[in-house]
PDB file of N, CA and C in Angstrom:
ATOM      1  N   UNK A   1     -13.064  -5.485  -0.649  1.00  0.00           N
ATOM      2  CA  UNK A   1     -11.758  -4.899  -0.585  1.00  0.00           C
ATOM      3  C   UNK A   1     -10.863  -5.751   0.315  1.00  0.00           C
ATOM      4  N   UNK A   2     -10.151  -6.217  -0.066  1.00  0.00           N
ATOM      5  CA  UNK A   2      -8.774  -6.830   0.463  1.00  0.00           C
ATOM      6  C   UNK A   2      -7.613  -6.127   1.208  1.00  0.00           C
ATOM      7  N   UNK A   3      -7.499  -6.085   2.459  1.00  0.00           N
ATOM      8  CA  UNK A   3      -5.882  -5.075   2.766  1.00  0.00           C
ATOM      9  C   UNK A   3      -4.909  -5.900   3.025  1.00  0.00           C
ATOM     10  N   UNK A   4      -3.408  -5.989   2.584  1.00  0.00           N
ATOM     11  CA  UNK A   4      -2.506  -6.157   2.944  1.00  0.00           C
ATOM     12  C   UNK A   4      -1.131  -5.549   3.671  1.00  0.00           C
ATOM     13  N   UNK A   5      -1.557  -5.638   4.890  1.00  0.00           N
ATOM     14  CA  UNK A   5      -0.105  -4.807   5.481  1.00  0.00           C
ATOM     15  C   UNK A   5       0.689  -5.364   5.280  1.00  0.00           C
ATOM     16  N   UNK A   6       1.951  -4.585   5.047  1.00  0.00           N
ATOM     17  CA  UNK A   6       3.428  -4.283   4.895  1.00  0.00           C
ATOM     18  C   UNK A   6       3.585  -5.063   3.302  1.00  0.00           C
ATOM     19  N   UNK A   7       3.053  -4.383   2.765  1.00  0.00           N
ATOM     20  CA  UNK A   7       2.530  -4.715   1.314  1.00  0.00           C
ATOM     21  C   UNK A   7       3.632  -4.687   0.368  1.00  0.00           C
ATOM     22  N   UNK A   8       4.879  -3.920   0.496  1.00  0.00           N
ATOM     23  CA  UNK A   8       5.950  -3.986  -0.065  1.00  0.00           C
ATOM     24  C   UNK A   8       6.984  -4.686   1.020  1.00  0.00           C
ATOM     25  N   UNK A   9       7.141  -5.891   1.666  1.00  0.00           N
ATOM     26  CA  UNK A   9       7.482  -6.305   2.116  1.00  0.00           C
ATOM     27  C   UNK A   9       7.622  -7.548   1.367  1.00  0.00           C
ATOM     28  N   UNK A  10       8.925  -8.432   1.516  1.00  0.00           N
ATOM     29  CA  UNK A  10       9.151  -9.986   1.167  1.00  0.00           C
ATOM     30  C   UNK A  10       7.768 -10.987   0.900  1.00  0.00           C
ATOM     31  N   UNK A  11       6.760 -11.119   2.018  1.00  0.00           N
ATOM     32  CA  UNK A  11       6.259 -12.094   1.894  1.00  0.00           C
ATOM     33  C   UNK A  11       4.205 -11.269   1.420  1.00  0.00           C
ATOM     34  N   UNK A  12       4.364  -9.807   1.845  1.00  0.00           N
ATOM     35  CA  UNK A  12       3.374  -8.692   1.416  1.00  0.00           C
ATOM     36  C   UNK A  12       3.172  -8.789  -0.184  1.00  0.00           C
ATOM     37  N   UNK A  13       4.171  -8.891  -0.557  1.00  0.00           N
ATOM     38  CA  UNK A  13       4.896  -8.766  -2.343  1.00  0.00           C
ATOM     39  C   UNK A  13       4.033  -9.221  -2.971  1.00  0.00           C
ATOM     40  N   UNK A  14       4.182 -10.637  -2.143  1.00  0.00           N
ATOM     41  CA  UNK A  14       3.972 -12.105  -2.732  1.00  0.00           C
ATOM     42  C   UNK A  14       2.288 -12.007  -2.980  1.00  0.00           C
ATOM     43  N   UNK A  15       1.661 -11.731  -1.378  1.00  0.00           N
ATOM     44  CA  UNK A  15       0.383 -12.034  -1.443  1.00  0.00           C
ATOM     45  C   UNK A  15      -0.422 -10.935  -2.537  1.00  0.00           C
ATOM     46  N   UNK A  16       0.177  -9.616  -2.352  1.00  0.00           N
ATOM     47  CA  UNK A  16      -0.385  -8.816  -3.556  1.00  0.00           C
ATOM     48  C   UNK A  16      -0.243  -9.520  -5.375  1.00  0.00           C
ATOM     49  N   UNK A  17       0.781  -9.751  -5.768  1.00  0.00           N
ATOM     50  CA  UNK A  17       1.577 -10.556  -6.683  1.00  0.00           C
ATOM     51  C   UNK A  17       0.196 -11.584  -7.075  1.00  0.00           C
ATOM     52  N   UNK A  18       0.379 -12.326  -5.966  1.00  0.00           N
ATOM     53  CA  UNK A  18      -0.821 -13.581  -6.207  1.00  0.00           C
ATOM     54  C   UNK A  18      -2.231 -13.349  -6.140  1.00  0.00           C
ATOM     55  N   UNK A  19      -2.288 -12.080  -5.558  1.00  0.00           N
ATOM     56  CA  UNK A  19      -4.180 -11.666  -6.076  1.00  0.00           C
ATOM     57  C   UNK A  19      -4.041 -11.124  -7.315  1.00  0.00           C
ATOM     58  N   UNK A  20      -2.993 -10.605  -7.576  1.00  0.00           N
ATOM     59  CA  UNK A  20      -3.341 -10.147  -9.351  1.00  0.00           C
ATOM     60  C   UNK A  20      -3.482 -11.578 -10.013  1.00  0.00           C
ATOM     61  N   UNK A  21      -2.733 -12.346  -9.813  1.00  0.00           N
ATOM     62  CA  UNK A  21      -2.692 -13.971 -10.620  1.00  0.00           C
ATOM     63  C   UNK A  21      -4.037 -14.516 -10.629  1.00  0.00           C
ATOM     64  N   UNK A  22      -4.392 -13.979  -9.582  1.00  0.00           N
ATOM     65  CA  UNK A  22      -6.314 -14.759  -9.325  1.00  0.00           C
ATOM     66  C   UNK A  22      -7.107 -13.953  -9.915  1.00  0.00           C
ATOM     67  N   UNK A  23      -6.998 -13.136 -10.500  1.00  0.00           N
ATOM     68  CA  UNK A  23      -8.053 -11.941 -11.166  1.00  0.00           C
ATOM     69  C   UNK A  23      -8.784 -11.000 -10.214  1.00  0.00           C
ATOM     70  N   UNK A  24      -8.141 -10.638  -9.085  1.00  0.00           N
ATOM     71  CA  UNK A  24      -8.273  -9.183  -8.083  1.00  0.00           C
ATOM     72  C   UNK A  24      -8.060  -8.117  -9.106  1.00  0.00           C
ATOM     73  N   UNK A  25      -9.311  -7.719  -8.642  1.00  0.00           N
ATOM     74  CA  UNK A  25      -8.457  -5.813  -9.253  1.00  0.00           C
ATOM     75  C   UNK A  25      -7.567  -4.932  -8.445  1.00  0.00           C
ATOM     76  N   UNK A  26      -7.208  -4.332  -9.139  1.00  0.00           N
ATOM     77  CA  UNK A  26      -6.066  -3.356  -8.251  1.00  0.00           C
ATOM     78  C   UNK A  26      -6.904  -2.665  -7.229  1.00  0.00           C
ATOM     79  N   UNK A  27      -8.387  -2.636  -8.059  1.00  0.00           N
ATOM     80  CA  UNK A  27      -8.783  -1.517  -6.925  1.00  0.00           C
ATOM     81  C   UNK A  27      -9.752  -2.343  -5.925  1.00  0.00           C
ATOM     82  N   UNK A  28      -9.599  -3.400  -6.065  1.00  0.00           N
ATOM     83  CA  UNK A  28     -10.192  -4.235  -4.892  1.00  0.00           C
ATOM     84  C   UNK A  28      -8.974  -4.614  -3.779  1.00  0.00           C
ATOM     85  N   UNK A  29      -7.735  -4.029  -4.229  1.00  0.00           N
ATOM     86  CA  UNK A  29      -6.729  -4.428  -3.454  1.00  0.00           C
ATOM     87  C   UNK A  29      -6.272  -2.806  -2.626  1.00  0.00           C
ATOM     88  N   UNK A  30      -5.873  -3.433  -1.525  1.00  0.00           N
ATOM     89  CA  UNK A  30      -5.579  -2.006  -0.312  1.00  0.00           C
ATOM     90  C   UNK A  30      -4.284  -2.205   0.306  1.00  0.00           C
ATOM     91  N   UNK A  31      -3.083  -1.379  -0.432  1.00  0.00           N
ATOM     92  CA  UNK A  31      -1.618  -2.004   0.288  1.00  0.00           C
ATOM     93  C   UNK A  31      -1.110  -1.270   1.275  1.00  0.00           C
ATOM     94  N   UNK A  32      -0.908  -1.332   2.196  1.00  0.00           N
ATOM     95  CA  UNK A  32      -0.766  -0.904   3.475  1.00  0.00           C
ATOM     96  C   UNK A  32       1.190  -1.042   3.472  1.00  0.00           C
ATOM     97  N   UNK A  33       1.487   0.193   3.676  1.00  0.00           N
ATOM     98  CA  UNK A  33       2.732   0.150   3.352  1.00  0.00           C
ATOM     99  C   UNK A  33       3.392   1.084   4.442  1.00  0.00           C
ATOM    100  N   UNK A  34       4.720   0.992   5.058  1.00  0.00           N
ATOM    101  CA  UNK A  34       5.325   2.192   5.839  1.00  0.00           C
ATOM    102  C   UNK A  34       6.176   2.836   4.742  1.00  0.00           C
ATOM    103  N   UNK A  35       6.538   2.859   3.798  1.00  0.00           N
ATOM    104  CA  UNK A  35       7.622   3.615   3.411  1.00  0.00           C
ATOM    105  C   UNK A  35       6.793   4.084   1.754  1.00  0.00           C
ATOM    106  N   UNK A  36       5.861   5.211   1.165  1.00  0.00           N
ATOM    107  CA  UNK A  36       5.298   4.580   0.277  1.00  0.00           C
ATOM    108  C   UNK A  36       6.157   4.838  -0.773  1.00  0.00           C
ATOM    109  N   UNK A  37       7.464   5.641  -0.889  1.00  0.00           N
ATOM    110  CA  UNK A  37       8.120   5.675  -2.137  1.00  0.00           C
ATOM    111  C   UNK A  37       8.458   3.962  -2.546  1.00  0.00           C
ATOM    112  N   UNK A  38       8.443   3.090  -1.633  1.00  0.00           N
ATOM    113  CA  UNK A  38       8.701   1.620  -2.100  1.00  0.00           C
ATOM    114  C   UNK A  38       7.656   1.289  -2.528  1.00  0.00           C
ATOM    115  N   UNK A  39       6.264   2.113  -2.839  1.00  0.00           N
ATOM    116  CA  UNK A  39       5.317   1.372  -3.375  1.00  0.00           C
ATOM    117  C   UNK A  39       4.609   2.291  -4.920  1.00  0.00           C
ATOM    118  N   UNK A  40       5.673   3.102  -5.228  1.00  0.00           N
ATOM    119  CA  UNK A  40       5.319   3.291  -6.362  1.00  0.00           C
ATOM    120  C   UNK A  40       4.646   2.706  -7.537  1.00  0.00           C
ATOM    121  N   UNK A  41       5.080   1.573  -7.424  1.00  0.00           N
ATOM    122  CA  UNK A  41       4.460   0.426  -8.449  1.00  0.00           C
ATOM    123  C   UNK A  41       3.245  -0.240  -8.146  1.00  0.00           C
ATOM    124  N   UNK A  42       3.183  -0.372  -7.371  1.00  0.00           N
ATOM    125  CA  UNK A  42       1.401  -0.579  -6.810  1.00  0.00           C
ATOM    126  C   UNK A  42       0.884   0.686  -6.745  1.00  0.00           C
ATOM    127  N   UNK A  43       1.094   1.833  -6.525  1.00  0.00           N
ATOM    128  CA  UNK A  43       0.158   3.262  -7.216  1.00  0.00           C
ATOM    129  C   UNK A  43      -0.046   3.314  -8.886  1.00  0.00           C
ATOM    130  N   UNK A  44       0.768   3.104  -9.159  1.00  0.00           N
ATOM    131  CA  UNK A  44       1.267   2.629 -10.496  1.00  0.00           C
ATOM    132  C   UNK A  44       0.201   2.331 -11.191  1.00  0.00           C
ATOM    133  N   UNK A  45      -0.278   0.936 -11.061  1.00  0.00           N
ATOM    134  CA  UNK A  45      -0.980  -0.061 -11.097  1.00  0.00           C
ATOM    135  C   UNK A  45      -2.496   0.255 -10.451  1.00  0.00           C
ATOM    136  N   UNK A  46      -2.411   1.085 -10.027  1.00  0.00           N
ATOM    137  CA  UNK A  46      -4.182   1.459  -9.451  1.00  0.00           C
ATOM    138  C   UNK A  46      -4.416   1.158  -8.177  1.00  0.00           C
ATOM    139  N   UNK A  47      -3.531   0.478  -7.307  1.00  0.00           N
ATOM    140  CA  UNK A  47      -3.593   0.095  -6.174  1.00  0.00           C
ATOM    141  C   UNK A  47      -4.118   1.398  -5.189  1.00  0.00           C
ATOM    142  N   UNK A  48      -4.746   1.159  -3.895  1.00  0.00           N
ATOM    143  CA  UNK A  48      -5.015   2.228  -3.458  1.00  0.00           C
ATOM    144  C   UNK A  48      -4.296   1.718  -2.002  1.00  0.00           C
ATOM    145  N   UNK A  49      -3.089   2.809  -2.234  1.00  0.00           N
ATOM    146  CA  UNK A  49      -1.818   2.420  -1.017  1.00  0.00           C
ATOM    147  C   UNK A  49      -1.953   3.778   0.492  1.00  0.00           C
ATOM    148  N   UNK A  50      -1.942   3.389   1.571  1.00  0.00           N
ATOM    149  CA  UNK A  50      -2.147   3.894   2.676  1.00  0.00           C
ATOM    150  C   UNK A  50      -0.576   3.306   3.309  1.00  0.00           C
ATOM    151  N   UNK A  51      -0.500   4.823   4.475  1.00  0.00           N
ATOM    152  CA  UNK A  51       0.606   4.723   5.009  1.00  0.00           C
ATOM    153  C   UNK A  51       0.454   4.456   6.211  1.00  0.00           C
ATOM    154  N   UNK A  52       0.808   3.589   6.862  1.00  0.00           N
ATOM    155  CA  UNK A  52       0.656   3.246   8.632  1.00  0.00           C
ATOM    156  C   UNK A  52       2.103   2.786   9.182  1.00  0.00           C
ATOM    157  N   UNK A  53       2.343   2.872  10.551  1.00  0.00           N
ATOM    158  CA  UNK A  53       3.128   3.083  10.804  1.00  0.00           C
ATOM    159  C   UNK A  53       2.240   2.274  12.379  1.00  0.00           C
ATOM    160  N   UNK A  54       2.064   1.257  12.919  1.00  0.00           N
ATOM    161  CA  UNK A  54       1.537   0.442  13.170  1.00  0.00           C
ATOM    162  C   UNK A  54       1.483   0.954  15.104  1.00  0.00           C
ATOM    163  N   UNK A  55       3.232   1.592  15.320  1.00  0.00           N
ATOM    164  CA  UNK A  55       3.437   2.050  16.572  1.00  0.00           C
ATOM    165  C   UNK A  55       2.712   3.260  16.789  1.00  0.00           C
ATOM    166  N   UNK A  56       2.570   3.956  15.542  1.00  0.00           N
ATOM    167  CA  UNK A  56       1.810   5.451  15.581  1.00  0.00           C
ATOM    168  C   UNK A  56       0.376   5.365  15.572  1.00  0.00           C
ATOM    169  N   UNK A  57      -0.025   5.613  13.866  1.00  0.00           N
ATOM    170  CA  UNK A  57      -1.222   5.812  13.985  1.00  0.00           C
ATOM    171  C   UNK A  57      -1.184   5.558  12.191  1.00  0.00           C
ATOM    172  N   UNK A  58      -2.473   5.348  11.605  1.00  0.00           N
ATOM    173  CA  UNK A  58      -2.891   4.796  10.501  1.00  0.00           C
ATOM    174  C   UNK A  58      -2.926   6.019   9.852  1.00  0.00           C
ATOM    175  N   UNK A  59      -2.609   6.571   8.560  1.00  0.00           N
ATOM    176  CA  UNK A  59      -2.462   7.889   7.908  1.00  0.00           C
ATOM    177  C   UNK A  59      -2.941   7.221   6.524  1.00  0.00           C
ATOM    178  N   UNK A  60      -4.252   7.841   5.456  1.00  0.00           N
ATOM    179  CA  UNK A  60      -4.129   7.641   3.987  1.00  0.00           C
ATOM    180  C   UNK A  60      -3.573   8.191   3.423  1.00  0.00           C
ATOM    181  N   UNK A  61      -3.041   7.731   2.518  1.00  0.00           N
ATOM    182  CA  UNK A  61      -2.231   8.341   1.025  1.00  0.00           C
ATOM    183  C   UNK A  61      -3.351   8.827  -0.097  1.00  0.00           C
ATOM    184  N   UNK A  62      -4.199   8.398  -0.333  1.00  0.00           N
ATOM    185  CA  UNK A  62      -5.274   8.335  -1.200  1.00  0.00           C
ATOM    186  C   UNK A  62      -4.379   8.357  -2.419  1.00  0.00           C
ATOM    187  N   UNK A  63      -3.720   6.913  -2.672  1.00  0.00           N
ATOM    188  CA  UNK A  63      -3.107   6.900  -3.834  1.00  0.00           C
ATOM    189  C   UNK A  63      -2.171   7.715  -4.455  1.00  0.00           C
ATOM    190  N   UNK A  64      -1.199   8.636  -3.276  1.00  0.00           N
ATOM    191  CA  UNK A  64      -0.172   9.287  -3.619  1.00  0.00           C
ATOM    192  C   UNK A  64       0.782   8.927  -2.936  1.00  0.00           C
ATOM    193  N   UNK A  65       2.064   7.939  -3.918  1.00  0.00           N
ATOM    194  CA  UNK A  65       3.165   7.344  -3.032  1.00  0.00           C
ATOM    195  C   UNK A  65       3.917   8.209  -2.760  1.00  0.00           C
ATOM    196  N   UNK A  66       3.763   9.628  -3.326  1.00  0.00           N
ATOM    197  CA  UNK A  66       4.743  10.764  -3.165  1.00  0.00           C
ATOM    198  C   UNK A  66       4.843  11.363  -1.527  1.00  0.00           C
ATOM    199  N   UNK A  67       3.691  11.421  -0.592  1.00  0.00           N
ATOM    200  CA  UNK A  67       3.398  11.781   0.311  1.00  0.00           C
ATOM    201  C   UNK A  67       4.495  11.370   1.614  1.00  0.00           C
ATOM    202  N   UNK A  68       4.620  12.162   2.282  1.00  0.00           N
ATOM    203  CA  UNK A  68       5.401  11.705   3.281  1.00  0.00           C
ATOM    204  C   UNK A  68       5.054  11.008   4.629  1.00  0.00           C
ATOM    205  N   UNK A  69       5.857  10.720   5.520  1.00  0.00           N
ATOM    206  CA  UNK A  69       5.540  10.522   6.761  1.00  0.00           C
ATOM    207  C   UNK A  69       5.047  11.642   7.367  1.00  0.00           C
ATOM    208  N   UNK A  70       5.970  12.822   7.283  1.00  0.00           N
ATOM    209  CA  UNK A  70       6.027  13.974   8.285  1.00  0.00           C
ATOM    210  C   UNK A  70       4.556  14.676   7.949  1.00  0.00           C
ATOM    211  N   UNK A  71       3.836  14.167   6.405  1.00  0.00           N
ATOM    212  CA  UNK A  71       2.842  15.206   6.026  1.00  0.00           C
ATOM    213  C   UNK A  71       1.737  14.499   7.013  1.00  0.00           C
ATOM    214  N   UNK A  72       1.741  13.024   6.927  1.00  0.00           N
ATOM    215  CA  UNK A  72       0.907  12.147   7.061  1.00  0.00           C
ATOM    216  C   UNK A  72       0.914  12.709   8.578  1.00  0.00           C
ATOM    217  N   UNK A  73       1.807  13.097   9.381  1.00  0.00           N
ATOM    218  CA  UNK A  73       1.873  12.983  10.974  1.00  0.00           C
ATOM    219  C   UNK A  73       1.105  14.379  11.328  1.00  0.00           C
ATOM    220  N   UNK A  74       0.922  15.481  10.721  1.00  0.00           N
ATOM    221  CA  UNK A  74       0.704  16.926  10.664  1.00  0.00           C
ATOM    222  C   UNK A  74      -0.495  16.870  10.594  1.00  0.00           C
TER     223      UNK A  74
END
């Protein structure tokens, strides 16, 4: 399993982007994201996206970009 933080980020994009090009599976890939409605498309896609927030504390999504911060913090 592979993780990439800030996975919907400029240069995050990229490195996710380019493990699909290499023949990664989605589900060998782990996108580490703060905001996950920006990562709809990697849930999408099978990705298994987690929410962290790096100053706080590490929260899973278990593959629901719908989830919030506030649920994740509770």
């Amino acid at each position: 399993m592979i993780t990439i933080t800030a996975a919907t980020g400029q240069y995050g994009r990229l490195v996710v982007d380019e493990l699909f090009q290499r023949g990664v599976p989605a589900s060998g890939i782990v996108a580490t994201v703060r905001d996950p409605a920006k990562a709809a498309d990697l849930v999408g896609a099978g990705n298994y996206v987690t929410w962290a927030d790096l100053l706080v504390r590490i929260c899973q999504t278990s593959r629901a970009a719908s989830r919030s911060e506030a649920a994740c913090r509770s």
